[in-house]
Protein backbone atom coordinates (compact mmCIF):
# COMPACT_ATOMS: atom_id res chain seq x y z
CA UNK A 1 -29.91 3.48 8.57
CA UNK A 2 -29.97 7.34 7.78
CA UNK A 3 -26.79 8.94 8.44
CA UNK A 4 -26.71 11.97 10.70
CA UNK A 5 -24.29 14.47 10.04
CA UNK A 6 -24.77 17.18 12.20
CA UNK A 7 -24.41 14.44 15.02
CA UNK A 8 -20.62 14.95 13.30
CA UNK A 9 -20.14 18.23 12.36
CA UNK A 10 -18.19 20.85 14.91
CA UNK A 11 -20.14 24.26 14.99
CA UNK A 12 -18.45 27.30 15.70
CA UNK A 13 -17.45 27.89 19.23
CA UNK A 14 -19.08 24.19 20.05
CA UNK A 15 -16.52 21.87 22.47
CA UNK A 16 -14.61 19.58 20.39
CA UNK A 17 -15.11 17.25 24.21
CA UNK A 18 -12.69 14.51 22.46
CA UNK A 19 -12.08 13.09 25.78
CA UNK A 20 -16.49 12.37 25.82
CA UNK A 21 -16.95 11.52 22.18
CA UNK A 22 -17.20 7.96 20.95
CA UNK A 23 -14.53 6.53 18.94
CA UNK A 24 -17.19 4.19 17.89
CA UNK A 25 -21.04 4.24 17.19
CA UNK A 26 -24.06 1.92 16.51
CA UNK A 27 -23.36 0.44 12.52
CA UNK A 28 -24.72 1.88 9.89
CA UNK A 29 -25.03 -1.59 8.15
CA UNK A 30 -26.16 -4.79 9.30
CA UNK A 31 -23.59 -6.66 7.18
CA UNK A 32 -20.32 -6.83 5.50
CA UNK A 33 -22.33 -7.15 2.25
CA UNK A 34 -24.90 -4.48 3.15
CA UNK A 35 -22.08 -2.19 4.11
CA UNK A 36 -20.10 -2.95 0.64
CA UNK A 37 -23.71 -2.07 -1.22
CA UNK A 38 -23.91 1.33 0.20
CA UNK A 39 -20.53 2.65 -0.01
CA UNK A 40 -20.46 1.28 -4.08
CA UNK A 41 -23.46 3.68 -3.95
CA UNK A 42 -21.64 6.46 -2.90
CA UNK A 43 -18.55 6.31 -4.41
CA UNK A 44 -20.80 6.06 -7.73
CA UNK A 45 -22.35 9.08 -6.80
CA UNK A 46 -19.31 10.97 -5.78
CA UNK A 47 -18.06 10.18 -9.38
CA UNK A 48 -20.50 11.47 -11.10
CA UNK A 49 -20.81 14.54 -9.23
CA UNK A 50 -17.16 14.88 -9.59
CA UNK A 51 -17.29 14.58 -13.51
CA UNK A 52 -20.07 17.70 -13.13
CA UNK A 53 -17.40 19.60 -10.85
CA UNK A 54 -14.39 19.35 -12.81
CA UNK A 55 -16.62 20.39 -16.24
CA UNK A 56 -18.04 23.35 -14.18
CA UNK A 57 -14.65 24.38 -12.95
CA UNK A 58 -15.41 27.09 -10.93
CA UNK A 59 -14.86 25.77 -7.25
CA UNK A 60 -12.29 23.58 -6.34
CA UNK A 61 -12.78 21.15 -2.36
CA UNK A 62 -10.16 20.48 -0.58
CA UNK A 63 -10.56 17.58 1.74
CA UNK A 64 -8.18 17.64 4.95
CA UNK A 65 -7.94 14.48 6.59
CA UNK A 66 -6.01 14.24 10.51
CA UNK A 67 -6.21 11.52 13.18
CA UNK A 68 -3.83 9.76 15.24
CA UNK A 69 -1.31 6.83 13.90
CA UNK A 70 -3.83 3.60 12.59
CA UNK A 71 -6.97 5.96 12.58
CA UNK A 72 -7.69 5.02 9.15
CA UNK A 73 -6.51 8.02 6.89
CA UNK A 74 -5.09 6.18 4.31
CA UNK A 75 -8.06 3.41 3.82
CA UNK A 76 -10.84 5.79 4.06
CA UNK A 77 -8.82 7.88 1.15
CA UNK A 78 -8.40 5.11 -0.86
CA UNK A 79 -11.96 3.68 -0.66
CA UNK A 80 -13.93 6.62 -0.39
CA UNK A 81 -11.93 8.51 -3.87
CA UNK A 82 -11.60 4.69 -5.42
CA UNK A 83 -14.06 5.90 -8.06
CA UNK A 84 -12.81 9.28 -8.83
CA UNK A 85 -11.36 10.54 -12.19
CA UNK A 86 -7.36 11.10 -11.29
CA UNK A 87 -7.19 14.17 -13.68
CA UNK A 88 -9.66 15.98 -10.94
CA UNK A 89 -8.11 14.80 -8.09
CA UNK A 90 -4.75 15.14 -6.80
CA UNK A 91 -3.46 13.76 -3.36
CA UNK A 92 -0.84 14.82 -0.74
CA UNK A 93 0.80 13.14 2.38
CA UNK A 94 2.66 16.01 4.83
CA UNK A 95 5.80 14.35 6.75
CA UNK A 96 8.21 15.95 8.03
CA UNK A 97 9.17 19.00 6.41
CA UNK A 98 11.79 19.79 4.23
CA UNK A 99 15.21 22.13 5.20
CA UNK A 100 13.13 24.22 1.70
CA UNK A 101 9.95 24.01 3.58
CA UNK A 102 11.29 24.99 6.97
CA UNK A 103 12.45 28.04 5.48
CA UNK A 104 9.40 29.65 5.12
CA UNK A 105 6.16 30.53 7.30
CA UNK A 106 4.08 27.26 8.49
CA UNK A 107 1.39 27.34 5.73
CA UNK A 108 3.69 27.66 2.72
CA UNK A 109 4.31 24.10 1.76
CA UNK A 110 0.31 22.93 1.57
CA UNK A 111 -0.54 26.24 0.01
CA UNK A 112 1.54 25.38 -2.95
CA UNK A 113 -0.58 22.17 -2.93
CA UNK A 114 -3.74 23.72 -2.97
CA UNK A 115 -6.13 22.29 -6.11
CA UNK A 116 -7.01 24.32 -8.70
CA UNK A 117 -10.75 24.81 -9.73
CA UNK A 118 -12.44 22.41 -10.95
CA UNK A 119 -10.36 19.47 -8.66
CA UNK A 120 -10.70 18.10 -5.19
CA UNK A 121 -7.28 18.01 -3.03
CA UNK A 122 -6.93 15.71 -0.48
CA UNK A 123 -4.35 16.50 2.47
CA UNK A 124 -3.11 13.45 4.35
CA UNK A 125 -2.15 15.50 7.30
CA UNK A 126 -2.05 19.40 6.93
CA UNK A 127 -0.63 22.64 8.02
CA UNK A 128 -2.68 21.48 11.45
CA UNK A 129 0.73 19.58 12.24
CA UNK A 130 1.88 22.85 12.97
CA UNK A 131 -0.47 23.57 15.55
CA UNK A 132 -0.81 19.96 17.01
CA UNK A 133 2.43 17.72 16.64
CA UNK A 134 4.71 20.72 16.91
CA UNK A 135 3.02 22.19 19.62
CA UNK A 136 3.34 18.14 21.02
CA UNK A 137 7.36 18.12 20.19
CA UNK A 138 8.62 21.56 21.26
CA UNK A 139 11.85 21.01 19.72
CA UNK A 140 10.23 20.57 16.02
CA UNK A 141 9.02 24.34 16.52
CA UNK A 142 12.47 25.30 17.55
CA UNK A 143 13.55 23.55 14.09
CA UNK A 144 11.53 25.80 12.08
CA UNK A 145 14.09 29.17 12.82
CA UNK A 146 11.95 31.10 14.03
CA UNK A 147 13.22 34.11 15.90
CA UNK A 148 13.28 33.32 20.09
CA UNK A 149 10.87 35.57 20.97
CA UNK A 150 8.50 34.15 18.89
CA UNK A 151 9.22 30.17 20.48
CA UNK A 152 9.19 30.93 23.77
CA UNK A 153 5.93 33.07 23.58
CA UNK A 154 2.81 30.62 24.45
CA UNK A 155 0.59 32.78 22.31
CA UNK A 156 2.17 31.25 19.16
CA UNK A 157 -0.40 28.65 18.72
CA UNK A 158 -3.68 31.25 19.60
CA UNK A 159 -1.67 33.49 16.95
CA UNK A 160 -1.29 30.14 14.42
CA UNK A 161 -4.67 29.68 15.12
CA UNK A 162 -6.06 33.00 13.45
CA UNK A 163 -3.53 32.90 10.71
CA UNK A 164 -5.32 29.49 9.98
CA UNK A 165 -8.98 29.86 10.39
CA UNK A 166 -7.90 33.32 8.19
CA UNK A 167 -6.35 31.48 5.48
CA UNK A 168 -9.50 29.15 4.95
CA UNK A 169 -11.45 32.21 4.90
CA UNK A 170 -9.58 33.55 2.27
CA UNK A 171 -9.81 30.33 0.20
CA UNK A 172 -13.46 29.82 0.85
CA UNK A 173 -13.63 33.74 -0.30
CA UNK A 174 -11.90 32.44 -3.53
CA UNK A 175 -13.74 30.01 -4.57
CA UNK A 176 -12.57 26.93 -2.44
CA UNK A 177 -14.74 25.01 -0.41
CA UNK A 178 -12.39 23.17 2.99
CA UNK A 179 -14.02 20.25 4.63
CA UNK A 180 -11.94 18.55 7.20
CA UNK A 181 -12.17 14.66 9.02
CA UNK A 182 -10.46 14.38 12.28
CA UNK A 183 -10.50 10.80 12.79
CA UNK A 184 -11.30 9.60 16.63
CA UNK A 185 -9.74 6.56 17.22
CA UNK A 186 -8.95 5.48 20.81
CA UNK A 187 -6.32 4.13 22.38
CA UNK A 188 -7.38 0.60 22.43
CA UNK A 189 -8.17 0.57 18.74
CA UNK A 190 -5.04 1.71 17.54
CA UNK A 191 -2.81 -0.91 19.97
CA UNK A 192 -5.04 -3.23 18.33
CA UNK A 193 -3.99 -1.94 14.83
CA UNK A 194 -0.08 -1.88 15.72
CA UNK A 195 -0.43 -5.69 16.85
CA UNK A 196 -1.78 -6.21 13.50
CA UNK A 197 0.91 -4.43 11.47
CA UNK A 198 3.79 -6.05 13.17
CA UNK A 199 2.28 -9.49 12.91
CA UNK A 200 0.85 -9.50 9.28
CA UNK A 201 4.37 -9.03 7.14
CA UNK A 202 2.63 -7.12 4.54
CA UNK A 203 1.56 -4.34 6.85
CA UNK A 204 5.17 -4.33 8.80
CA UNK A 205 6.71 -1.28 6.50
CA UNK A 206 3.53 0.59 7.86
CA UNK A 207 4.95 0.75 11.83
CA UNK A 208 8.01 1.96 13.48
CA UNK A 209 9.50 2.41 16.88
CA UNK A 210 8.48 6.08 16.32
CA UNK A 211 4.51 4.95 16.07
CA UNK A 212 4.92 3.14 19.51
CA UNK A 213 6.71 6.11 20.67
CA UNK A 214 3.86 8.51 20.32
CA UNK A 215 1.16 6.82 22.29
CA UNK A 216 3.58 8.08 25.13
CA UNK A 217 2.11 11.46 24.22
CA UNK A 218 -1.92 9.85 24.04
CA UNK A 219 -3.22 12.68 26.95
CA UNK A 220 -1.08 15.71 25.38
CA UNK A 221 -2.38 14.97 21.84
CA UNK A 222 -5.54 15.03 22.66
CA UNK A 223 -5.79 18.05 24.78
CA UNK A 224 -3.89 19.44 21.79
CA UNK A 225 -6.00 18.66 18.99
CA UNK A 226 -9.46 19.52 20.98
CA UNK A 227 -8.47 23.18 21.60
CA UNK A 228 -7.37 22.86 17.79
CA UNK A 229 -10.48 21.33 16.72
CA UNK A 230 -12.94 23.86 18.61
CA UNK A 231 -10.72 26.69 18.09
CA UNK A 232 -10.47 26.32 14.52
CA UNK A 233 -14.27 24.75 13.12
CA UNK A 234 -15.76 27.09 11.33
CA UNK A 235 -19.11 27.52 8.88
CA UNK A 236 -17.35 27.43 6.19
CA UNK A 237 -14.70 25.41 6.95
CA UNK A 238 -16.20 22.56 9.62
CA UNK A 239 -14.61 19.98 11.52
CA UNK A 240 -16.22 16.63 11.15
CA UNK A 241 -15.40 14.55 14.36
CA UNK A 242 -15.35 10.88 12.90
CA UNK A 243 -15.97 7.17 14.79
CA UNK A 244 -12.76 5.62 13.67
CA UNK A 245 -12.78 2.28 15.61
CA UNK A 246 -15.11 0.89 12.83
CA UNK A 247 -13.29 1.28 9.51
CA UNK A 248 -16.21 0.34 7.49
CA UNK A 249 -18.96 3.02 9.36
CA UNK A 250 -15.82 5.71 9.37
CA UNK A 251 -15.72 5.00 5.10
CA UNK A 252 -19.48 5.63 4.90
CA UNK A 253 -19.62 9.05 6.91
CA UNK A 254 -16.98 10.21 5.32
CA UNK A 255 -17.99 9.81 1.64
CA UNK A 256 -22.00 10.85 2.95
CA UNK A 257 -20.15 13.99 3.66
CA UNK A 258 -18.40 14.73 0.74
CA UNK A 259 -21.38 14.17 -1.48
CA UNK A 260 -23.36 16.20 0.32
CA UNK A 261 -20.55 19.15 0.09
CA UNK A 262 -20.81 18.33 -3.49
CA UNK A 263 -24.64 18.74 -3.96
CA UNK A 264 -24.66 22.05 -2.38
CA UNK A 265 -22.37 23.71 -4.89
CA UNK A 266 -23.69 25.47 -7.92
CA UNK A 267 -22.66 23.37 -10.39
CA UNK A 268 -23.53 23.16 -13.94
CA UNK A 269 -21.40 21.90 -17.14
CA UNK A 270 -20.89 24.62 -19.37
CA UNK A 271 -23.36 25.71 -22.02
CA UNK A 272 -23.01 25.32 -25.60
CA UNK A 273 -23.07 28.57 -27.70
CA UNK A 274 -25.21 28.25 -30.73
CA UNK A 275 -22.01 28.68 -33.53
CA UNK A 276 -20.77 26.04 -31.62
CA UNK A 277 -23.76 24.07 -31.67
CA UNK A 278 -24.01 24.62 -35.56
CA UNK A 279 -20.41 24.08 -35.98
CA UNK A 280 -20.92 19.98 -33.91
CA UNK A 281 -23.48 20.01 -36.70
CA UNK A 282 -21.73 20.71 -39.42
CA UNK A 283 -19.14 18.11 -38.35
CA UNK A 284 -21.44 15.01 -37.76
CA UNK A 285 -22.98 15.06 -41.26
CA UNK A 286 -19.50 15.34 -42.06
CA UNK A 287 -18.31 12.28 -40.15
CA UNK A 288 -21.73 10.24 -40.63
């Protein structure tokens, strides 16, 4: 089954509608072992088209990855990038910030994650926590030290907004391309995942009473995150609104994507001058 895309992708000023979207759509495999098959194939080709991106080093990807608790962050990181060289890749999980981090404006501590060219950054979670669970948990904004104007005014998160899409302008500008996964899992789904985390012992450091205490918040996060999501898509930095229920069909979108991102750079490894060329030369009939 072809894989759609633009089914996927936000367009500017389009209706993230998370509240009509499916958290789940028709496989894109017929089997476990069909499923397997396919995703070998792209992680393969994500590989190799890393190894041409890191030689070219002249654009770096960042990948941002957001979703509710259980929507599959973690598992679609670690099969999707399972092939991928680690000295192109880095990856970063955002908590809860640091009293260091709170000192300074919201998108200081993932800007001094940022790859460098030639490597693809992941973000588990992003500087859009500062626009979706701290817009959720009004006293985490109040944390930050901000001046009290500047909390109580509603037009923080319109102004967080711009400061945003303006920063992945700037990056795109510079030479790094931003793709970014929200992962749309419902309700049902991730109750389903929770069960499964208390009851299988080696998934139990995975939950806490602090997971079960944010479903309370289900309606307000995702009012939240689709102003964020339409607000903030952009050409050059789209959302991509993924299925989550199905692990295995979420895995496959996801790494379509990032190959795709990947074919449409310019990418090429470097050329070989010819005194370098002469100088290889020189040293094979040496070593042979």
């Amino acid at each position: 089954m072809e894989i759609n895309l633009d089914s996927f992708r936000l367009s500017p000023g389009q209706s993230a509608d998370i509240e009509h979207r499916p958290t789940s759509v028709e496989p894109i495999c017929g089997s476990k072992k069909e499923y397997k098959k396919l995703l070998e194939h792209h992680v393969k080709e994500l590989a190799s088209l890393q190894q041409l991106h890191y030689a070219s080093n002249q654009t770096a990807l960042l990948l941002i990855f957001q979703g509710m608790d259980a929507a599959g962050k973690d598992g679609a990181i670690r099969h999707v990038m399972s092939g991928i060289n680690p000295q192109g890749c880095q990856v970063f999980s955002f908590k809860h910030p640091s009293s260091e981090e709170l000192s300074h404006d919201f998108l200081w501590r993932t800007a001094c994650r940022l790859p460098e060219r030639g490597r693809i950054g992941i973000f588990n979670r992003s500087y859009y926590e500062e626009v979706v669970a701290v817009r959720v948990h009004s006293e985490d904004l109040r944390a930050e030290g901000l001046p009290d104007e500047s909390v109580s005014d509603s037009s923080i998160w319109k102004e967080r907004f711009v400061s945003i899409v303006n920063f992945e302008k700037h990056l795109h500008l510079n030479g790094t391309h931003v793709i970014k996964f929200y992962l749309h899992l419902s309700k049902e789904e991730q109750r389903k995942r929770f069960l499964d985390r208390i009851d299988d012992p080696s998934k139990n450091w995975k939950f806490s009473k602090d997971d079960a205490h944010e479903r309370d918040f289900w309606s307000t996060y995702m009012k939240v995150y689709e102003e964020c999501l339409s607000t903030t898509t952009s050409i050059n930095a789209p959302w991509y609104v993924i299925p989550a229920d199905d692990k295995a069909n979420a895995r496959l979108i996801i790494s379509e994507v990032i190959v795709e991102t990947l074919k449409k750079l310019k990418m090429t490894y470097p050329k070989t001058t010819d005194k370098h060329l002469q100088e290889l030369k020189l040293i094979r009939k040496t070593l042979a």
